[in-house]
PDB file of N, CA and C in Angstrom:
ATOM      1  N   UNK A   1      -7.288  18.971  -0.072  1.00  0.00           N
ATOM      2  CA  UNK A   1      -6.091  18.481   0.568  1.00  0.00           C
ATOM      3  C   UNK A   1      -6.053  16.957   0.435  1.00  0.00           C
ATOM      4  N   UNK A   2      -4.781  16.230  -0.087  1.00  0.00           N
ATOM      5  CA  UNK A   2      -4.376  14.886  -0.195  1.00  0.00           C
ATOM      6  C   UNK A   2      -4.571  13.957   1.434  1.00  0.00           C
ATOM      7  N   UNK A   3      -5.208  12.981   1.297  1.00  0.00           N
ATOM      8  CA  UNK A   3      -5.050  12.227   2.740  1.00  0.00           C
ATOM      9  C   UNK A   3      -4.058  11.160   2.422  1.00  0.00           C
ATOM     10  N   UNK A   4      -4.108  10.802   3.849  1.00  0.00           N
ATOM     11  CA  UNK A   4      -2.843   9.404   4.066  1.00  0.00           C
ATOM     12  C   UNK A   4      -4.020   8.569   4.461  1.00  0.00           C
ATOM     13  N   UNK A   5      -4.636   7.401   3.938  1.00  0.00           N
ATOM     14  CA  UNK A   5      -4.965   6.522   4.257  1.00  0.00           C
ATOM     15  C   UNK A   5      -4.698   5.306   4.720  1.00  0.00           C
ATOM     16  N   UNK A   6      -4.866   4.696   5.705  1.00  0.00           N
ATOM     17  CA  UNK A   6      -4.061   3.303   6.477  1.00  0.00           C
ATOM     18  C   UNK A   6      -5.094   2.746   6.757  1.00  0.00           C
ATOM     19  N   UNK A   7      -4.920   1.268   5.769  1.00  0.00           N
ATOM     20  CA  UNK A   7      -5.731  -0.135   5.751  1.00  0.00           C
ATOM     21  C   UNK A   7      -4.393  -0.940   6.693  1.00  0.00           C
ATOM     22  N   UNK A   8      -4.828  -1.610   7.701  1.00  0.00           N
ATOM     23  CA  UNK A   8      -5.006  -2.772   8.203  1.00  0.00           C
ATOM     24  C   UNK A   8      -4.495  -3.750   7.525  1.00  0.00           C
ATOM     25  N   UNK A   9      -6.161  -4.006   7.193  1.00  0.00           N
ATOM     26  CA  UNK A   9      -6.729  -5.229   6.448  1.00  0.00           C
ATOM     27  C   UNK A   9      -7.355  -5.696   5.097  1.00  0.00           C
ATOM     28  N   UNK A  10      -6.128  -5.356   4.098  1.00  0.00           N
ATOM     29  CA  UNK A  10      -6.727  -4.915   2.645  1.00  0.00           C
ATOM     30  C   UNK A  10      -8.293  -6.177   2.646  1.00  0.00           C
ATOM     31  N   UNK A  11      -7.815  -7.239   3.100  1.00  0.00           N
ATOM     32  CA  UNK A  11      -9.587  -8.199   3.197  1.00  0.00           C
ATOM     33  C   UNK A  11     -10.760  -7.354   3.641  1.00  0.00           C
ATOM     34  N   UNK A  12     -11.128  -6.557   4.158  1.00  0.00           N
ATOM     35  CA  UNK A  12     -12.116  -6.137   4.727  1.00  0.00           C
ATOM     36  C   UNK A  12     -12.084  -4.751   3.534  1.00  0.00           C
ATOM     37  N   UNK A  13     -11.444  -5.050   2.385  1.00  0.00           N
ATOM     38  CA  UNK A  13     -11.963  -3.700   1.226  1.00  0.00           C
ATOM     39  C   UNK A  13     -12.884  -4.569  -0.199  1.00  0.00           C
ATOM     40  N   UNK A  14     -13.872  -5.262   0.346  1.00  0.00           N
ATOM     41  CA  UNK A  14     -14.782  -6.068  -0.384  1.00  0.00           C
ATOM     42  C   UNK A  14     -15.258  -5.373  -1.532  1.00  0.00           C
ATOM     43  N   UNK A  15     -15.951  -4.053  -1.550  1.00  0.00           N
ATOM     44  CA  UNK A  15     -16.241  -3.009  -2.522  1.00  0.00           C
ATOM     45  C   UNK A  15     -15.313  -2.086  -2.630  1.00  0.00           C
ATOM     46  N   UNK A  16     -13.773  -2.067  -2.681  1.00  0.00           N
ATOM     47  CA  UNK A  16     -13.044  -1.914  -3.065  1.00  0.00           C
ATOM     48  C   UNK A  16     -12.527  -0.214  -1.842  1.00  0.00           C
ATOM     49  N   UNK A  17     -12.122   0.746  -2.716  1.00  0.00           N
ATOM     50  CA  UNK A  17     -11.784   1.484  -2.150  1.00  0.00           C
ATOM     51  C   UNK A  17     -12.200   3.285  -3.551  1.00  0.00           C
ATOM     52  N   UNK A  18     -12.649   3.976  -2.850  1.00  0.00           N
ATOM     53  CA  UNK A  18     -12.577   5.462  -4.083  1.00  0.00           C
ATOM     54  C   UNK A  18     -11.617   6.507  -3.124  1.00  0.00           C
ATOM     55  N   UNK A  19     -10.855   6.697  -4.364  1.00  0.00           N
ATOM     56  CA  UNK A  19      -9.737   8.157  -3.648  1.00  0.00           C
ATOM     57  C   UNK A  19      -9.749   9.051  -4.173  1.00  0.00           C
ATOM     58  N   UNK A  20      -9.400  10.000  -4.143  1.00  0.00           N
ATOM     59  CA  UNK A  20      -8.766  11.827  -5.047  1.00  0.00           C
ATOM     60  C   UNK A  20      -7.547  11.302  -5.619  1.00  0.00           C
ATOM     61  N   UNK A  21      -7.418  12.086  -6.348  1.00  0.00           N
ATOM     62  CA  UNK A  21      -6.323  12.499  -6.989  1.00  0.00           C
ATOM     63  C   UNK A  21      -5.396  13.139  -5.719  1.00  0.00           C
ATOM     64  N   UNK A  22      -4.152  12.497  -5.641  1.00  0.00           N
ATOM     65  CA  UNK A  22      -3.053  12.389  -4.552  1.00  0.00           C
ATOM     66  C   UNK A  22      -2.963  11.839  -3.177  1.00  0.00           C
ATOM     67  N   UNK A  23      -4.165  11.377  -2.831  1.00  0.00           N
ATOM     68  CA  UNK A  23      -4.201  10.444  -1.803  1.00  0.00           C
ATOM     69  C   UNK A  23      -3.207   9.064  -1.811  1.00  0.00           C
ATOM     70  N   UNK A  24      -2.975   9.130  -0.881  1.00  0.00           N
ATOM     71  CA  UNK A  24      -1.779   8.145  -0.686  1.00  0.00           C
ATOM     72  C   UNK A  24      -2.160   7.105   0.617  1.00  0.00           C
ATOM     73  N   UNK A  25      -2.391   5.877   0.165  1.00  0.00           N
ATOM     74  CA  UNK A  25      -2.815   4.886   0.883  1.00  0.00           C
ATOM     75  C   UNK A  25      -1.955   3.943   1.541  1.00  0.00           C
ATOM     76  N   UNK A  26      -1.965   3.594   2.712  1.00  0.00           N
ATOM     77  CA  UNK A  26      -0.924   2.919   3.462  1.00  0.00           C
ATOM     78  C   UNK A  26      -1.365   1.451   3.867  1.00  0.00           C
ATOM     79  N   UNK A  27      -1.182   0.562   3.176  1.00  0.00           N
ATOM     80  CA  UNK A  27      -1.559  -0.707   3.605  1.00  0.00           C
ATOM     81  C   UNK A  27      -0.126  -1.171   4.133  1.00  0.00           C
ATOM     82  N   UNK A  28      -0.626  -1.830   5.279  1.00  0.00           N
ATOM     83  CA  UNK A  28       0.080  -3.154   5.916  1.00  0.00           C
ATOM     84  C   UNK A  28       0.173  -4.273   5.251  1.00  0.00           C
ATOM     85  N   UNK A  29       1.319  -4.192   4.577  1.00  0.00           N
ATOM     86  CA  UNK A  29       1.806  -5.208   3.878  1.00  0.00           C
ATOM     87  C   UNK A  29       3.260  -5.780   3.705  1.00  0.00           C
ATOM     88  N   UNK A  30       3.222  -6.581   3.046  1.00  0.00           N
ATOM     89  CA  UNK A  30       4.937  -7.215   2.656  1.00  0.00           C
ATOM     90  C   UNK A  30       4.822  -7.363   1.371  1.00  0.00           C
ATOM     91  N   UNK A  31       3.904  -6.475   0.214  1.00  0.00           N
ATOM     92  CA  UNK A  31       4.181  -6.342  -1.232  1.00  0.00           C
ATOM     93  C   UNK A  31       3.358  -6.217  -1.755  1.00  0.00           C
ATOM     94  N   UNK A  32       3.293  -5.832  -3.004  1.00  0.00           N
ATOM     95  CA  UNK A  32       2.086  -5.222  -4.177  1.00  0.00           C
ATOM     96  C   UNK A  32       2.194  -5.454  -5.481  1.00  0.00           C
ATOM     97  N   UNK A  33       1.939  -5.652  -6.277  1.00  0.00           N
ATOM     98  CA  UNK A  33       1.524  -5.728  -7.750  1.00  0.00           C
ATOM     99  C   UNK A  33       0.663  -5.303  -8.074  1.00  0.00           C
ATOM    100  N   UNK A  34       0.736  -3.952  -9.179  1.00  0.00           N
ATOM    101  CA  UNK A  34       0.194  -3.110  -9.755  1.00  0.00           C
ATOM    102  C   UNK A  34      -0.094  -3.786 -11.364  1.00  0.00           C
ATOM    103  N   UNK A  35      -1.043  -4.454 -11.879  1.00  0.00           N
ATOM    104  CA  UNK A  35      -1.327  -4.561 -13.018  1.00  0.00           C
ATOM    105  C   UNK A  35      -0.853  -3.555 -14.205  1.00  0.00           C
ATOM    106  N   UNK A  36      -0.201  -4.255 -15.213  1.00  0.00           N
ATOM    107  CA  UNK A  36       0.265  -3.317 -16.632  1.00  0.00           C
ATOM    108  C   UNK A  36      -1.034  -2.429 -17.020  1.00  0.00           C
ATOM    109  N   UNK A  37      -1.273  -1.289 -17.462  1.00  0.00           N
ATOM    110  CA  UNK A  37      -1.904  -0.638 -17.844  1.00  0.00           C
ATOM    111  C   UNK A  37      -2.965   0.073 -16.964  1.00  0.00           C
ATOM    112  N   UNK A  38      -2.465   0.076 -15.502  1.00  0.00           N
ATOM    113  CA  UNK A  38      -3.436   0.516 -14.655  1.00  0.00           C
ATOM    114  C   UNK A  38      -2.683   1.593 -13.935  1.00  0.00           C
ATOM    115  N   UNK A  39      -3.303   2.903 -14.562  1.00  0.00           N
ATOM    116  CA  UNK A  39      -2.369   3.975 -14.553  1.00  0.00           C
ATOM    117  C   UNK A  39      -2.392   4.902 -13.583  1.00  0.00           C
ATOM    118  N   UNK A  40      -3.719   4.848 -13.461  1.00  0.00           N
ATOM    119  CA  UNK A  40      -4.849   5.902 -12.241  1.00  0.00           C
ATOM    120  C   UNK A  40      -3.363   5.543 -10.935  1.00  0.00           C
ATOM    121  N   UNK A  41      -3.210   4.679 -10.403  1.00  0.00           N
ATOM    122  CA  UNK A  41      -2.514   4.663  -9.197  1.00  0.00           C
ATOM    123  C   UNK A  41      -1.038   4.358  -9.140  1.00  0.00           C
ATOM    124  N   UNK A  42       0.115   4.765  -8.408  1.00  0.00           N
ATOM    125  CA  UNK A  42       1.533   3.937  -8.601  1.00  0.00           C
ATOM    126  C   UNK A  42       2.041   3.548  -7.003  1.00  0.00           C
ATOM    127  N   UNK A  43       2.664   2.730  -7.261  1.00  0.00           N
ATOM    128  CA  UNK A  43       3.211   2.132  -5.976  1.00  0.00           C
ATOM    129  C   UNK A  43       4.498   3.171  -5.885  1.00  0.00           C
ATOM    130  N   UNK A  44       4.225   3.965  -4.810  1.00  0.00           N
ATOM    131  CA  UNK A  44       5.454   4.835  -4.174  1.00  0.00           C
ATOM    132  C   UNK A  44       6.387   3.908  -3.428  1.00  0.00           C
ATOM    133  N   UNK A  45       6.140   3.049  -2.968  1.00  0.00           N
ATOM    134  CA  UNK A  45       7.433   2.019  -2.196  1.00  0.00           C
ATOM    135  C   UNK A  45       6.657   1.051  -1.390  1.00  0.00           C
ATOM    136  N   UNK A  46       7.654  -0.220  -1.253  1.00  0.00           N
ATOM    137  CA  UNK A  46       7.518  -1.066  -0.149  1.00  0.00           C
ATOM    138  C   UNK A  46       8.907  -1.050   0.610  1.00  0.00           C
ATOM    139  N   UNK A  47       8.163  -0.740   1.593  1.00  0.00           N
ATOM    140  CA  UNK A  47       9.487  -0.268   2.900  1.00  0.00           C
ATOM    141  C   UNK A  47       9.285  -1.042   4.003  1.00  0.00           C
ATOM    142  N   UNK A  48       9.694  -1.039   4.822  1.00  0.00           N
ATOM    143  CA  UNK A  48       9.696  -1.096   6.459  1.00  0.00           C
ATOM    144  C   UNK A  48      10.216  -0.007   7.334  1.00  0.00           C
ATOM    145  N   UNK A  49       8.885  -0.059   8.247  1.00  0.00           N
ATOM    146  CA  UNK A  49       9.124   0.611   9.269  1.00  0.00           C
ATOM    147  C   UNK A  49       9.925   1.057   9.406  1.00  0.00           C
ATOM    148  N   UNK A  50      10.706   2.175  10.367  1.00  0.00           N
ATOM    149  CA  UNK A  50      11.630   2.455  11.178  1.00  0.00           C
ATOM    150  C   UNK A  50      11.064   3.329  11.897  1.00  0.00           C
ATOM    151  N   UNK A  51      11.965   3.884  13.322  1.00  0.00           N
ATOM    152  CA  UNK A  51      11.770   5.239  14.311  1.00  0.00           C
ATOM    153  C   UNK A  51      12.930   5.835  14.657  1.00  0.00           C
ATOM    154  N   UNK A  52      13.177   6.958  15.182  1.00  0.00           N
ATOM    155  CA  UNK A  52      14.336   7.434  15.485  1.00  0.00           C
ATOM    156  C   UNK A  52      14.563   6.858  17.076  1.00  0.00           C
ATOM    157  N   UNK A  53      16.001   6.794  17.504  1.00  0.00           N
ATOM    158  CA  UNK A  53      15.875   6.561  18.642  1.00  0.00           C
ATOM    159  C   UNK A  53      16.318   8.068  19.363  1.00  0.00           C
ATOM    160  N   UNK A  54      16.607   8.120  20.848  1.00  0.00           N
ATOM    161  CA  UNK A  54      17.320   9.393  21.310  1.00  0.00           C
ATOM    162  C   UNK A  54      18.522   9.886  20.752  1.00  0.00           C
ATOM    163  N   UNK A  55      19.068   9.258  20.302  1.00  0.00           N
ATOM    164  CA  UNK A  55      20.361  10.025  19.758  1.00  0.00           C
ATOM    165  C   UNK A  55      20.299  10.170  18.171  1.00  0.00           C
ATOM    166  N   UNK A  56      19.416  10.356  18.185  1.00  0.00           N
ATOM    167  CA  UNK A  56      18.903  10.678  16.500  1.00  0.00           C
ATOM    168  C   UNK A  56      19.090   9.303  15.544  1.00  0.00           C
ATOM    169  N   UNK A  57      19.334   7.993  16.159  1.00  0.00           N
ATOM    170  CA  UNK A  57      19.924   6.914  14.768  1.00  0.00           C
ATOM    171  C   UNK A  57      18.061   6.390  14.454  1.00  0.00           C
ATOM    172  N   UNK A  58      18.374   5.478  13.190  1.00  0.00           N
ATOM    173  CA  UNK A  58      17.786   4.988  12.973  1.00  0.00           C
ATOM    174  C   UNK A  58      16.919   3.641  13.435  1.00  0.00           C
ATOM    175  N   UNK A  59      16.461   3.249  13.648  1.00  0.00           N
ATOM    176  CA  UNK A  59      16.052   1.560  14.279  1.00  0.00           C
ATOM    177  C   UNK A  59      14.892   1.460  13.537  1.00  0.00           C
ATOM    178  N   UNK A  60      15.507   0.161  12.766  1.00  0.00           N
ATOM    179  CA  UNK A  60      14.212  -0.372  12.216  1.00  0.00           C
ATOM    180  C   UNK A  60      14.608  -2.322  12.254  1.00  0.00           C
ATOM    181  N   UNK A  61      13.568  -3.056  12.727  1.00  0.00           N
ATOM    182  CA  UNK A  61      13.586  -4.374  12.996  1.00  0.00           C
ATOM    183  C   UNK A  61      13.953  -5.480  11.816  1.00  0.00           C
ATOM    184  N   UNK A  62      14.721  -6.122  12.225  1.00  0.00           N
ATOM    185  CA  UNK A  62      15.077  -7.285  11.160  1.00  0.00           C
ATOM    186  C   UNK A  62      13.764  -7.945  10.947  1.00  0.00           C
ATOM    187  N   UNK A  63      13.928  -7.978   9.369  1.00  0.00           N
ATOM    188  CA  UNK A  63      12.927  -9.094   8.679  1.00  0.00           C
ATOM    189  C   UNK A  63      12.161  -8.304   8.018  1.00  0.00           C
ATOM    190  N   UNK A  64      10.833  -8.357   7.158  1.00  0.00           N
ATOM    191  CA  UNK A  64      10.333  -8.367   5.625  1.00  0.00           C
ATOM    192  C   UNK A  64       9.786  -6.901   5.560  1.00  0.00           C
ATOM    193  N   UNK A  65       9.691  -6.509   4.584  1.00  0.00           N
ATOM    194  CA  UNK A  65       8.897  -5.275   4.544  1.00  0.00           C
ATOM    195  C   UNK A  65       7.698  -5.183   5.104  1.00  0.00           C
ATOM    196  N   UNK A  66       7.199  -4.018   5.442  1.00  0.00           N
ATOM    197  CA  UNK A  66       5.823  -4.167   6.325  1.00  0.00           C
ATOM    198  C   UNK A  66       4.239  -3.307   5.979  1.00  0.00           C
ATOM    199  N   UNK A  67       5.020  -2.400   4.908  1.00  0.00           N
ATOM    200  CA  UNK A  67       4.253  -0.894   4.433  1.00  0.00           C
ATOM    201  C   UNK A  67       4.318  -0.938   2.939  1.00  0.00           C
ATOM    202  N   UNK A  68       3.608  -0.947   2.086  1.00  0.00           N
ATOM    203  CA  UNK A  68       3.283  -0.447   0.919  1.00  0.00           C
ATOM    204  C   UNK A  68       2.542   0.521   0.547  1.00  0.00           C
ATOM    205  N   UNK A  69       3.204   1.334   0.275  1.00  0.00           N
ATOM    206  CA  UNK A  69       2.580   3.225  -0.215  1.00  0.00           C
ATOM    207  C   UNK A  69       2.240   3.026  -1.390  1.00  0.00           C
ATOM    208  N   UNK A  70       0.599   3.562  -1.956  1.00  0.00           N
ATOM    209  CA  UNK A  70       0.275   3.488  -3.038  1.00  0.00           C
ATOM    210  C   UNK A  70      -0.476   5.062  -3.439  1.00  0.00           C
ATOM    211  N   UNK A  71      -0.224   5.520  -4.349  1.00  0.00           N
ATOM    212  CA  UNK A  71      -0.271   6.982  -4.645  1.00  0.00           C
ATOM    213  C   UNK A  71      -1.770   7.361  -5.777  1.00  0.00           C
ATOM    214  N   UNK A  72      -2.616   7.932  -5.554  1.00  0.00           N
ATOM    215  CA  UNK A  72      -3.595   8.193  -6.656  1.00  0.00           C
ATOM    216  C   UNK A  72      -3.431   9.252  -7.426  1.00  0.00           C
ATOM    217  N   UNK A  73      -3.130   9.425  -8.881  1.00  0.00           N
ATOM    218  CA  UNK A  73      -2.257   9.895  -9.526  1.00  0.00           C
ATOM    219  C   UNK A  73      -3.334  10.229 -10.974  1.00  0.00           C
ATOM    220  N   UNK A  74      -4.115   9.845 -11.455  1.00  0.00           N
ATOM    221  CA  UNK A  74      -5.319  10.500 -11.932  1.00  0.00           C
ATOM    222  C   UNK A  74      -6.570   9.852 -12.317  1.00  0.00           C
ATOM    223  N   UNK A  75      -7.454  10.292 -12.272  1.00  0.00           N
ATOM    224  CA  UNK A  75      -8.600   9.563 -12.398  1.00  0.00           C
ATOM    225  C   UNK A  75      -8.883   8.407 -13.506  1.00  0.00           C
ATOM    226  N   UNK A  76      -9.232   7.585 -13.187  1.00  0.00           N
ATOM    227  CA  UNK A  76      -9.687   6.094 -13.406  1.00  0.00           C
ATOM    228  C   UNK A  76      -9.859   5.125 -12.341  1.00  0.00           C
ATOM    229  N   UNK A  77      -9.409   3.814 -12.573  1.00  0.00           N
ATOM    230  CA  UNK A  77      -9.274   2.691 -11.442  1.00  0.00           C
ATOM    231  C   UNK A  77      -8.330   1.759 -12.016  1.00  0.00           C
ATOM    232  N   UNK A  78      -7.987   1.252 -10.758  1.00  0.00           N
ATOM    233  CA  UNK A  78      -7.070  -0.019 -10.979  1.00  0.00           C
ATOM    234  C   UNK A  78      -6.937  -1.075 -10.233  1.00  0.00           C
ATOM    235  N   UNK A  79      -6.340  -2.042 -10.530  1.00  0.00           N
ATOM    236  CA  UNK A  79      -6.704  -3.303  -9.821  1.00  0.00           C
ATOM    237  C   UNK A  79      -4.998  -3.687  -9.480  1.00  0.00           C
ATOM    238  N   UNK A  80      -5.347  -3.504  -7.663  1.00  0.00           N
ATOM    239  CA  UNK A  80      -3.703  -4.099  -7.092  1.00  0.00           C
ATOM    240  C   UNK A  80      -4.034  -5.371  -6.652  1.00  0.00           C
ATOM    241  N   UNK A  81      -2.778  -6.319  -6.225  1.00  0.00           N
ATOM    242  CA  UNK A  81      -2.701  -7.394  -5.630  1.00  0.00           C
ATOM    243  C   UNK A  81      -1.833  -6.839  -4.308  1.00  0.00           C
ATOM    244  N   UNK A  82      -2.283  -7.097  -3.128  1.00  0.00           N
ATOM    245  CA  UNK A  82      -1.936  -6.547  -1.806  1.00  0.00           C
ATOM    246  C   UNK A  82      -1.239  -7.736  -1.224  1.00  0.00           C
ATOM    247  N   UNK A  83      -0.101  -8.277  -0.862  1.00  0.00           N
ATOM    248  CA  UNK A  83       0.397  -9.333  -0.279  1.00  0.00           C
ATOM    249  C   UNK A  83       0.750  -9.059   1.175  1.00  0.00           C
ATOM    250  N   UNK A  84       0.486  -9.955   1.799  1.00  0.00           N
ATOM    251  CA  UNK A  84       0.281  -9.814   3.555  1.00  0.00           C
ATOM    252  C   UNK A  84       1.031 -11.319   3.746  1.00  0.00           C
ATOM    253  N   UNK A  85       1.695 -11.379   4.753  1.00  0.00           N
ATOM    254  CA  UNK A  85       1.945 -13.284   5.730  1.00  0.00           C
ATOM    255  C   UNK A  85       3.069 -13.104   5.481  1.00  0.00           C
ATOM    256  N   UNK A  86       3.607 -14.063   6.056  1.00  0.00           N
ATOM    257  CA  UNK A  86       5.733 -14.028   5.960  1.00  0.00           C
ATOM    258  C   UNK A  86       5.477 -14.390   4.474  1.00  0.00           C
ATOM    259  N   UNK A  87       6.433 -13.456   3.988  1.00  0.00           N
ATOM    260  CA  UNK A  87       7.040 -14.001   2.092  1.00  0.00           C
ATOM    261  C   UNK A  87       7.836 -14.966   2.404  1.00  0.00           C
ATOM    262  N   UNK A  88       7.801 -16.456   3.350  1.00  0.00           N
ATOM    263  CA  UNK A  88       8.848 -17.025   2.974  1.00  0.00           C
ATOM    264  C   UNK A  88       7.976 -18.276   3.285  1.00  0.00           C
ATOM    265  N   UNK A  89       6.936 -18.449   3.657  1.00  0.00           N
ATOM    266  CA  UNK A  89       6.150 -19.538   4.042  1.00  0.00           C
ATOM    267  C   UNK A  89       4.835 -19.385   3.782  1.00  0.00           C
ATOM    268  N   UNK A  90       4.008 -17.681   4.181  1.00  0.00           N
ATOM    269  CA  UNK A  90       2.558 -18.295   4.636  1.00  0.00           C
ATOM    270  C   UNK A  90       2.014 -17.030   3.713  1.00  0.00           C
ATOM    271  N   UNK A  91       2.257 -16.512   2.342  1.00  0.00           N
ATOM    272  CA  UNK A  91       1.763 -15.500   1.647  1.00  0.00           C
ATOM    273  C   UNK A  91       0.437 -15.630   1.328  1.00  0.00           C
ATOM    274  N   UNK A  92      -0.584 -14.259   1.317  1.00  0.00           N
ATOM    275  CA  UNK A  92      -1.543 -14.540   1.171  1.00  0.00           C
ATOM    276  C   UNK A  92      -1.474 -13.207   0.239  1.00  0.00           C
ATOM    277  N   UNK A  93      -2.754 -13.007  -1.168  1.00  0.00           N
ATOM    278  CA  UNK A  93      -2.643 -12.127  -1.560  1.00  0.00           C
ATOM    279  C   UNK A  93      -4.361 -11.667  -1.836  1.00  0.00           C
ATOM    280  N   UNK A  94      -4.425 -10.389  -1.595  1.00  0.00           N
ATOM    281  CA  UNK A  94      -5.744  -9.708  -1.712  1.00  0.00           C
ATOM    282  C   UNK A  94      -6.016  -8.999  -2.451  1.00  0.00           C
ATOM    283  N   UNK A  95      -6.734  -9.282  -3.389  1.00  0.00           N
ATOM    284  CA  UNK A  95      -7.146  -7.988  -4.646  1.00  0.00           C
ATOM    285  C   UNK A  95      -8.125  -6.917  -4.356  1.00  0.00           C
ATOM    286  N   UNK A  96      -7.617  -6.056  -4.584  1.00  0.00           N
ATOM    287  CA  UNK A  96      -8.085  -4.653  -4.293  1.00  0.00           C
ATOM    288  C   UNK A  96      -8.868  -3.856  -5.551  1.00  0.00           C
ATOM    289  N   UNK A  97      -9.857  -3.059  -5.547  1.00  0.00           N
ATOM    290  CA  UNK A  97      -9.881  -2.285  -6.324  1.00  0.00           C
ATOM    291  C   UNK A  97     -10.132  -1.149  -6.275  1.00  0.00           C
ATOM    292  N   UNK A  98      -9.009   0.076  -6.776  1.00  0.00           N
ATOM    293  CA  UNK A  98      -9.164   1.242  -6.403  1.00  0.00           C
ATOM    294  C   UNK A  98      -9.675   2.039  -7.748  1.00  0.00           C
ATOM    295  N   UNK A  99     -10.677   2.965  -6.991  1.00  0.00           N
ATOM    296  CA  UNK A  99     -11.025   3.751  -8.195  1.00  0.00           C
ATOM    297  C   UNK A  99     -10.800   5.514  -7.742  1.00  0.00           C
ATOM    298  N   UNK A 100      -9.922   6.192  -8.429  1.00  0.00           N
ATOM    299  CA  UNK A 100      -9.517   7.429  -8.546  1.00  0.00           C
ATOM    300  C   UNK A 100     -10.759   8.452  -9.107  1.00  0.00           C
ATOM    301  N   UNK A 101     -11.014   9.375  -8.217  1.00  0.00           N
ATOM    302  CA  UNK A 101     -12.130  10.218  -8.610  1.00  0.00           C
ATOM    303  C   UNK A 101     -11.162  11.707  -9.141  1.00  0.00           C
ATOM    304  N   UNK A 102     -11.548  12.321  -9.978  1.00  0.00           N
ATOM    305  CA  UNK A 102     -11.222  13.324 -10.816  1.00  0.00           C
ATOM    306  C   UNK A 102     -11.696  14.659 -10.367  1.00  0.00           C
TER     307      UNK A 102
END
């Protein structure tokens, strides 16, 4: 069975990260870059949040994306850039390395 994984703090993935094939990882972020030729993994989206409220609408908070979904898709590894801090002043970016087990 595929897990949902949720990082925090892509900094505290020093020796990187190993997944399955379809695990889907949830970092707290405001963006990603997936290196050309790094195939093992794909970025399913950078979104933001939302919740339903009582009357079924949507609510989700003004300002930057907050979630980047990244999908393990077949065995190898790859090397992301994880971006965290307001994208408009204080960006910081963390390299990751994920390796896809077969």
């Amino acid at each position: 069975m595929s897990r949902l994984i949720e990082i925090q703090d892509a900094s505290q993935l020093r020796n990187g990260l190993s997944l399955a094939i379809g695990d889907v990882v949830w970092f707290s972020a405001t963006g990603a870059r997936l290196d050309a030729g790094n195939d093992a993994v794909r970025i399913v989206g950078i979104l933001q949040q939302a919740v339903t409220g009582p009357a079924g609408e949507i609510l989700a908070p003004a300002g930057p994306p907050n979630v980047v979904l990244v999908q393990a898709v077949r065995a190898g590894s790859a090397q992301i850039e994880i971006v965290t801090g307001d994208p408009w002043s204080a960006v910081r970016t963390t390299s990751v390395r994920l390796t896809v087990e077969g």
